[in-house]
N, C-alpha and C. Protein backbone atom coordinates (compact mmCIF):
# COMPACT_ATOMS: atom_id res chain seq x y z
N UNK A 1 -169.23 -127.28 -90.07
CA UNK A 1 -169.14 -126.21 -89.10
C UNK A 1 -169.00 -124.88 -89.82
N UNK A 2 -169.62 -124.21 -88.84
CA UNK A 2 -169.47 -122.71 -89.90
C UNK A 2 -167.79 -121.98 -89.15
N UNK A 3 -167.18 -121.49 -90.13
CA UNK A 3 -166.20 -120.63 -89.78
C UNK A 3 -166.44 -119.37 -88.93
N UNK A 4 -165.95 -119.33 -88.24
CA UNK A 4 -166.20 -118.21 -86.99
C UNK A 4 -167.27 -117.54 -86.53
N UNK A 5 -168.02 -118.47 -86.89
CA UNK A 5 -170.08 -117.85 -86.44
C UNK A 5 -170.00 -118.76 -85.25
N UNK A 6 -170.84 -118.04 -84.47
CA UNK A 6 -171.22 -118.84 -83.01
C UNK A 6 -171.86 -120.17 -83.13
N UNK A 7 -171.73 -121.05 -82.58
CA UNK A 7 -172.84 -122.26 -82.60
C UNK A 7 -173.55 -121.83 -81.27
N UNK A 8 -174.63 -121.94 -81.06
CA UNK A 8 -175.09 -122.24 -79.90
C UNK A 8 -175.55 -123.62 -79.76
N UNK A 9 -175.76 -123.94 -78.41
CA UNK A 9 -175.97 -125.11 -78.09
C UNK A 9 -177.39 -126.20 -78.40
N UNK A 10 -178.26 -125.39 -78.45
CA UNK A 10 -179.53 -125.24 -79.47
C UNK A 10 -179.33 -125.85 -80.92
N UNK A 11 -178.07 -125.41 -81.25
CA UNK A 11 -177.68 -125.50 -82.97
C UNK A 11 -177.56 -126.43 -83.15
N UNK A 12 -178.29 -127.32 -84.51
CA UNK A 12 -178.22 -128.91 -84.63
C UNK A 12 -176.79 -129.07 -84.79
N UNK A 13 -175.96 -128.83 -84.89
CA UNK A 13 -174.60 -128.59 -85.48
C UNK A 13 -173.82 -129.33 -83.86
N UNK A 14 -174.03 -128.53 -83.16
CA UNK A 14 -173.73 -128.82 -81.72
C UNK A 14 -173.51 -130.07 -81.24
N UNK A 15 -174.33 -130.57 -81.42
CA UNK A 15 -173.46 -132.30 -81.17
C UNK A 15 -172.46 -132.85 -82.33
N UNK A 16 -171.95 -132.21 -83.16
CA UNK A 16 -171.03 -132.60 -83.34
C UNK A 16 -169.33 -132.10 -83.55
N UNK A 17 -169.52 -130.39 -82.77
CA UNK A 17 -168.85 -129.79 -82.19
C UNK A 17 -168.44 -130.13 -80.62
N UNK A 18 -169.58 -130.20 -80.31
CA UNK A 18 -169.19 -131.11 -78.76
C UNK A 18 -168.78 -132.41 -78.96
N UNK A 19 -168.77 -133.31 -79.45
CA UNK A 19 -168.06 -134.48 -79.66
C UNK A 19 -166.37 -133.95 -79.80
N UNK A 20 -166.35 -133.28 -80.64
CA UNK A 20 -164.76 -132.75 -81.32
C UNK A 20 -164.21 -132.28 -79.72
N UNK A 21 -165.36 -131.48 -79.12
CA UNK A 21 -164.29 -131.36 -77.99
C UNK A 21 -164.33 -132.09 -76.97
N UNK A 22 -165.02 -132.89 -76.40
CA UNK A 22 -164.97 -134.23 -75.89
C UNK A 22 -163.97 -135.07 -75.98
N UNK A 23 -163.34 -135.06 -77.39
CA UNK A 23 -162.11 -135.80 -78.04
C UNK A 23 -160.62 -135.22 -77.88
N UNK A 24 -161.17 -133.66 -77.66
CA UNK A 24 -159.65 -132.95 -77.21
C UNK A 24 -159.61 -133.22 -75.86
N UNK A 25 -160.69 -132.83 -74.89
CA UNK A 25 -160.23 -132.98 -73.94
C UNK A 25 -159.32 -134.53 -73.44
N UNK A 26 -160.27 -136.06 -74.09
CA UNK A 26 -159.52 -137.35 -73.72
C UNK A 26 -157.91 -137.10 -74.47
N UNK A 27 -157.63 -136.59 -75.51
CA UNK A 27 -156.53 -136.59 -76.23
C UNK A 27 -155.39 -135.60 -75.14
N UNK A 28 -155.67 -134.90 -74.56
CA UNK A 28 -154.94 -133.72 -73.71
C UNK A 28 -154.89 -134.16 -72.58
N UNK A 29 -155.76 -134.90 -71.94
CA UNK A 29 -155.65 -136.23 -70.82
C UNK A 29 -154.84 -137.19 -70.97
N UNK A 30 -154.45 -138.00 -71.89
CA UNK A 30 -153.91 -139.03 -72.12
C UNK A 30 -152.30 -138.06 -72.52
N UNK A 31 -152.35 -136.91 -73.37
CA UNK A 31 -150.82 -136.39 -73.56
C UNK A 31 -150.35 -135.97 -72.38
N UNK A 32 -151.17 -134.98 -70.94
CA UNK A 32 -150.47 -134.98 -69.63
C UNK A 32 -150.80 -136.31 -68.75
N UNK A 33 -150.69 -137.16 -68.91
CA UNK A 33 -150.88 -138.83 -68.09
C UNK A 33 -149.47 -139.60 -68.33
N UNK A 34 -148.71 -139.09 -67.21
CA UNK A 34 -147.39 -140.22 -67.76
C UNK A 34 -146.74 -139.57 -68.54
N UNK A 35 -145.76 -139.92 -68.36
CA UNK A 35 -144.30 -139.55 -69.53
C UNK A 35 -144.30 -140.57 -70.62
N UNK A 36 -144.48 -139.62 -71.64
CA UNK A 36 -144.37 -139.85 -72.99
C UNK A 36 -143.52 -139.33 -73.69
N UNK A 37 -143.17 -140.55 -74.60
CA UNK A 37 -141.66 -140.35 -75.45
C UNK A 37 -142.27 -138.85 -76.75
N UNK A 38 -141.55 -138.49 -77.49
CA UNK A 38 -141.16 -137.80 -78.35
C UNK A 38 -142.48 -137.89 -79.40
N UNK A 39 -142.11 -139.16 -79.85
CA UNK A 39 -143.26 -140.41 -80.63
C UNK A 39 -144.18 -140.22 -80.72
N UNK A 40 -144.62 -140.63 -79.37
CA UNK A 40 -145.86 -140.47 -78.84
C UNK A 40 -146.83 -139.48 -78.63
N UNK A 41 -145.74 -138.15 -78.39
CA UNK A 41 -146.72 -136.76 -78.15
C UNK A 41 -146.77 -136.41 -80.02
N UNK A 42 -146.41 -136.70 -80.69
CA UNK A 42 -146.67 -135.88 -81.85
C UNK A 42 -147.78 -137.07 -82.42
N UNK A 43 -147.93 -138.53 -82.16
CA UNK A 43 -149.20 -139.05 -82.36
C UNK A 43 -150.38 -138.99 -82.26
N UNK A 44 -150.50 -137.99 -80.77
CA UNK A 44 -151.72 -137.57 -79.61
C UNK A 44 -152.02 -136.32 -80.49
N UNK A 45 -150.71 -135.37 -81.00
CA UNK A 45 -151.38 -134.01 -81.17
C UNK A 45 -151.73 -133.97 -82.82
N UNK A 46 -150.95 -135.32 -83.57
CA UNK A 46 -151.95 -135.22 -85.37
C UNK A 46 -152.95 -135.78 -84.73
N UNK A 47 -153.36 -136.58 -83.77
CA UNK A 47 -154.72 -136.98 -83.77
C UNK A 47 -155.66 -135.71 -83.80
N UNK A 48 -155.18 -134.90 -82.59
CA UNK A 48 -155.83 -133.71 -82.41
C UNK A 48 -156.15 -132.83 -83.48
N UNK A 49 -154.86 -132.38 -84.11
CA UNK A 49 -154.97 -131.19 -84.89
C UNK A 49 -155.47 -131.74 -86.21
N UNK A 50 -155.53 -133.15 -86.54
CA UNK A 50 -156.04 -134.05 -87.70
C UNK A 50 -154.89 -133.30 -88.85
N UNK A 51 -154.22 -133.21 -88.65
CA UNK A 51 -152.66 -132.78 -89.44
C UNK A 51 -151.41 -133.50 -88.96
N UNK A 52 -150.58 -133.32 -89.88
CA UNK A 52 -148.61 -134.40 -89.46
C UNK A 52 -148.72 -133.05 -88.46
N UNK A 53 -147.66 -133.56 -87.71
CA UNK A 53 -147.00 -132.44 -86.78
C UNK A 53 -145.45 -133.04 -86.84
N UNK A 54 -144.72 -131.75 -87.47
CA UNK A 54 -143.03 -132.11 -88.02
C UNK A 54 -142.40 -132.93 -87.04
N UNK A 55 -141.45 -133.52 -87.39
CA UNK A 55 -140.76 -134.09 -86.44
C UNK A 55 -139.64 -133.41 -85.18
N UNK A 56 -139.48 -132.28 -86.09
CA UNK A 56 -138.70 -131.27 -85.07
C UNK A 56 -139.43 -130.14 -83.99
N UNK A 57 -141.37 -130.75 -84.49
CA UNK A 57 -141.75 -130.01 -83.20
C UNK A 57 -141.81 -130.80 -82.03
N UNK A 58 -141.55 -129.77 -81.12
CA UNK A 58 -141.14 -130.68 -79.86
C UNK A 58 -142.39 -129.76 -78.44
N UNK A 59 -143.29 -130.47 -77.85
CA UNK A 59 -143.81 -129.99 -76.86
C UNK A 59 -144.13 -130.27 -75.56
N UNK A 60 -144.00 -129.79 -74.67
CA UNK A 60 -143.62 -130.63 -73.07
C UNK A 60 -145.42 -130.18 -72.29
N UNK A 61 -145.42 -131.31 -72.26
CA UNK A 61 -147.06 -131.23 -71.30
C UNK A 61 -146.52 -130.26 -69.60
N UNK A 62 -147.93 -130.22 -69.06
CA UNK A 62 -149.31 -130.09 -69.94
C UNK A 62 -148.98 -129.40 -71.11
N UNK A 63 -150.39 -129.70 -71.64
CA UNK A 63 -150.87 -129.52 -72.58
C UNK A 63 -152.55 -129.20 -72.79
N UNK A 64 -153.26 -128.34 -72.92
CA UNK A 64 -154.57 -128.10 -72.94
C UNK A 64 -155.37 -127.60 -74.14
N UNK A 65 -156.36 -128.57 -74.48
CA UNK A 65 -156.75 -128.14 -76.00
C UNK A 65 -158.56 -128.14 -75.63
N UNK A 66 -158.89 -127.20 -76.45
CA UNK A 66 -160.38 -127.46 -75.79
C UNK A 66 -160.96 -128.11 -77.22
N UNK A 67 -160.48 -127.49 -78.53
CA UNK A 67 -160.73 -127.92 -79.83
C UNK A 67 -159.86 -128.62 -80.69
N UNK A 68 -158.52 -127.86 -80.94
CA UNK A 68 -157.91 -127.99 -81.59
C UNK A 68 -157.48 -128.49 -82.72
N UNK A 69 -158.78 -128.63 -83.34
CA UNK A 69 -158.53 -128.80 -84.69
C UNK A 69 -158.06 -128.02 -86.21
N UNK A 70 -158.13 -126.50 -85.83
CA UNK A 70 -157.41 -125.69 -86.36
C UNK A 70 -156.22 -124.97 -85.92
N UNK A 71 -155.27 -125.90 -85.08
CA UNK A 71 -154.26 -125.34 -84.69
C UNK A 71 -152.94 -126.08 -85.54
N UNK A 72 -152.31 -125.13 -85.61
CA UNK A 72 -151.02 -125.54 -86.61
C UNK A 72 -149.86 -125.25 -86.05
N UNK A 73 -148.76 -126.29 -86.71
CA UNK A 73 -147.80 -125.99 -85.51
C UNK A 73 -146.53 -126.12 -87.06
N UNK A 74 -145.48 -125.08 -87.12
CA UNK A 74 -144.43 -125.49 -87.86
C UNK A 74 -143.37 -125.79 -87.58
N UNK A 75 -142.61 -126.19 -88.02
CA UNK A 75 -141.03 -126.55 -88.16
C UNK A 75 -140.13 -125.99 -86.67
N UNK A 76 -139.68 -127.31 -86.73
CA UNK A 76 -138.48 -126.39 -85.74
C UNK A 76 -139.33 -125.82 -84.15
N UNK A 77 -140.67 -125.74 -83.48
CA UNK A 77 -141.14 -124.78 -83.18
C UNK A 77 -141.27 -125.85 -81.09
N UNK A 78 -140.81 -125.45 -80.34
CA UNK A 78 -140.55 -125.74 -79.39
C UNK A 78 -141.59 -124.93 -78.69
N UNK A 79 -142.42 -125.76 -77.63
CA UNK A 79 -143.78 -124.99 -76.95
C UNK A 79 -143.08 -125.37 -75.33
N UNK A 80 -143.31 -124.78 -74.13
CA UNK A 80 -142.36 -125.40 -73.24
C UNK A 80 -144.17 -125.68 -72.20
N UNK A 81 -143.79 -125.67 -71.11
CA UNK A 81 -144.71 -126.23 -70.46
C UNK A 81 -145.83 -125.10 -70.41
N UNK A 82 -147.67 -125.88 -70.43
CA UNK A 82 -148.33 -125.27 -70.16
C UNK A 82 -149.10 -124.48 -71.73
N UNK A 83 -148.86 -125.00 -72.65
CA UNK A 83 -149.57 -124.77 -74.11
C UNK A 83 -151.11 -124.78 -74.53
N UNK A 84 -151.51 -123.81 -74.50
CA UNK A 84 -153.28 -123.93 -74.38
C UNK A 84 -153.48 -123.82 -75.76
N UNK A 85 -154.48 -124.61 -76.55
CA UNK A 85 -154.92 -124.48 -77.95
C UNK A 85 -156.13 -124.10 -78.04
């Protein structure tokens, strides 16, 4: 993927940017579906962000990611309801 250049949809590139977000959206579905332990939401969001996510971050769905694969989250860092990536 190119860093901050447009893809258009045209762009051979494009199907596999749309896949990535295809995958946020099921991943952001399944994190607001049901109450989920602690555990569990920081499993959903390294899937997402394809990074650890600390143990002391803590985030309360929803939750809405359209990409999120360059989103980073540090230490300590509490998101309360309604977090768009």
């Amino acid at each position: 993927m190119r860093e901050g250049k447009l893809i258009r949809t045209e762009d051979p590139e494009y199907s596999a940017v749309s896949s990535l977000i295809n995958e946020a959206f099921e991943i952001a579905a399944k994190l607001n579906s049901g109450c989920r332990s602690h555990a569990a939401i920081r499993f959903l969001l390294e899937k997402l962000f394809c990074k650890e996510v600390d143990y002391s971050t803590k985030i309360n769905p929803p939750f809405y990611a359209d990409f999120g694969k360059f989103t980073m989250l540090g230490k300590n860092v509490i998101v309360n309801f309604g977090y768009t990536s």
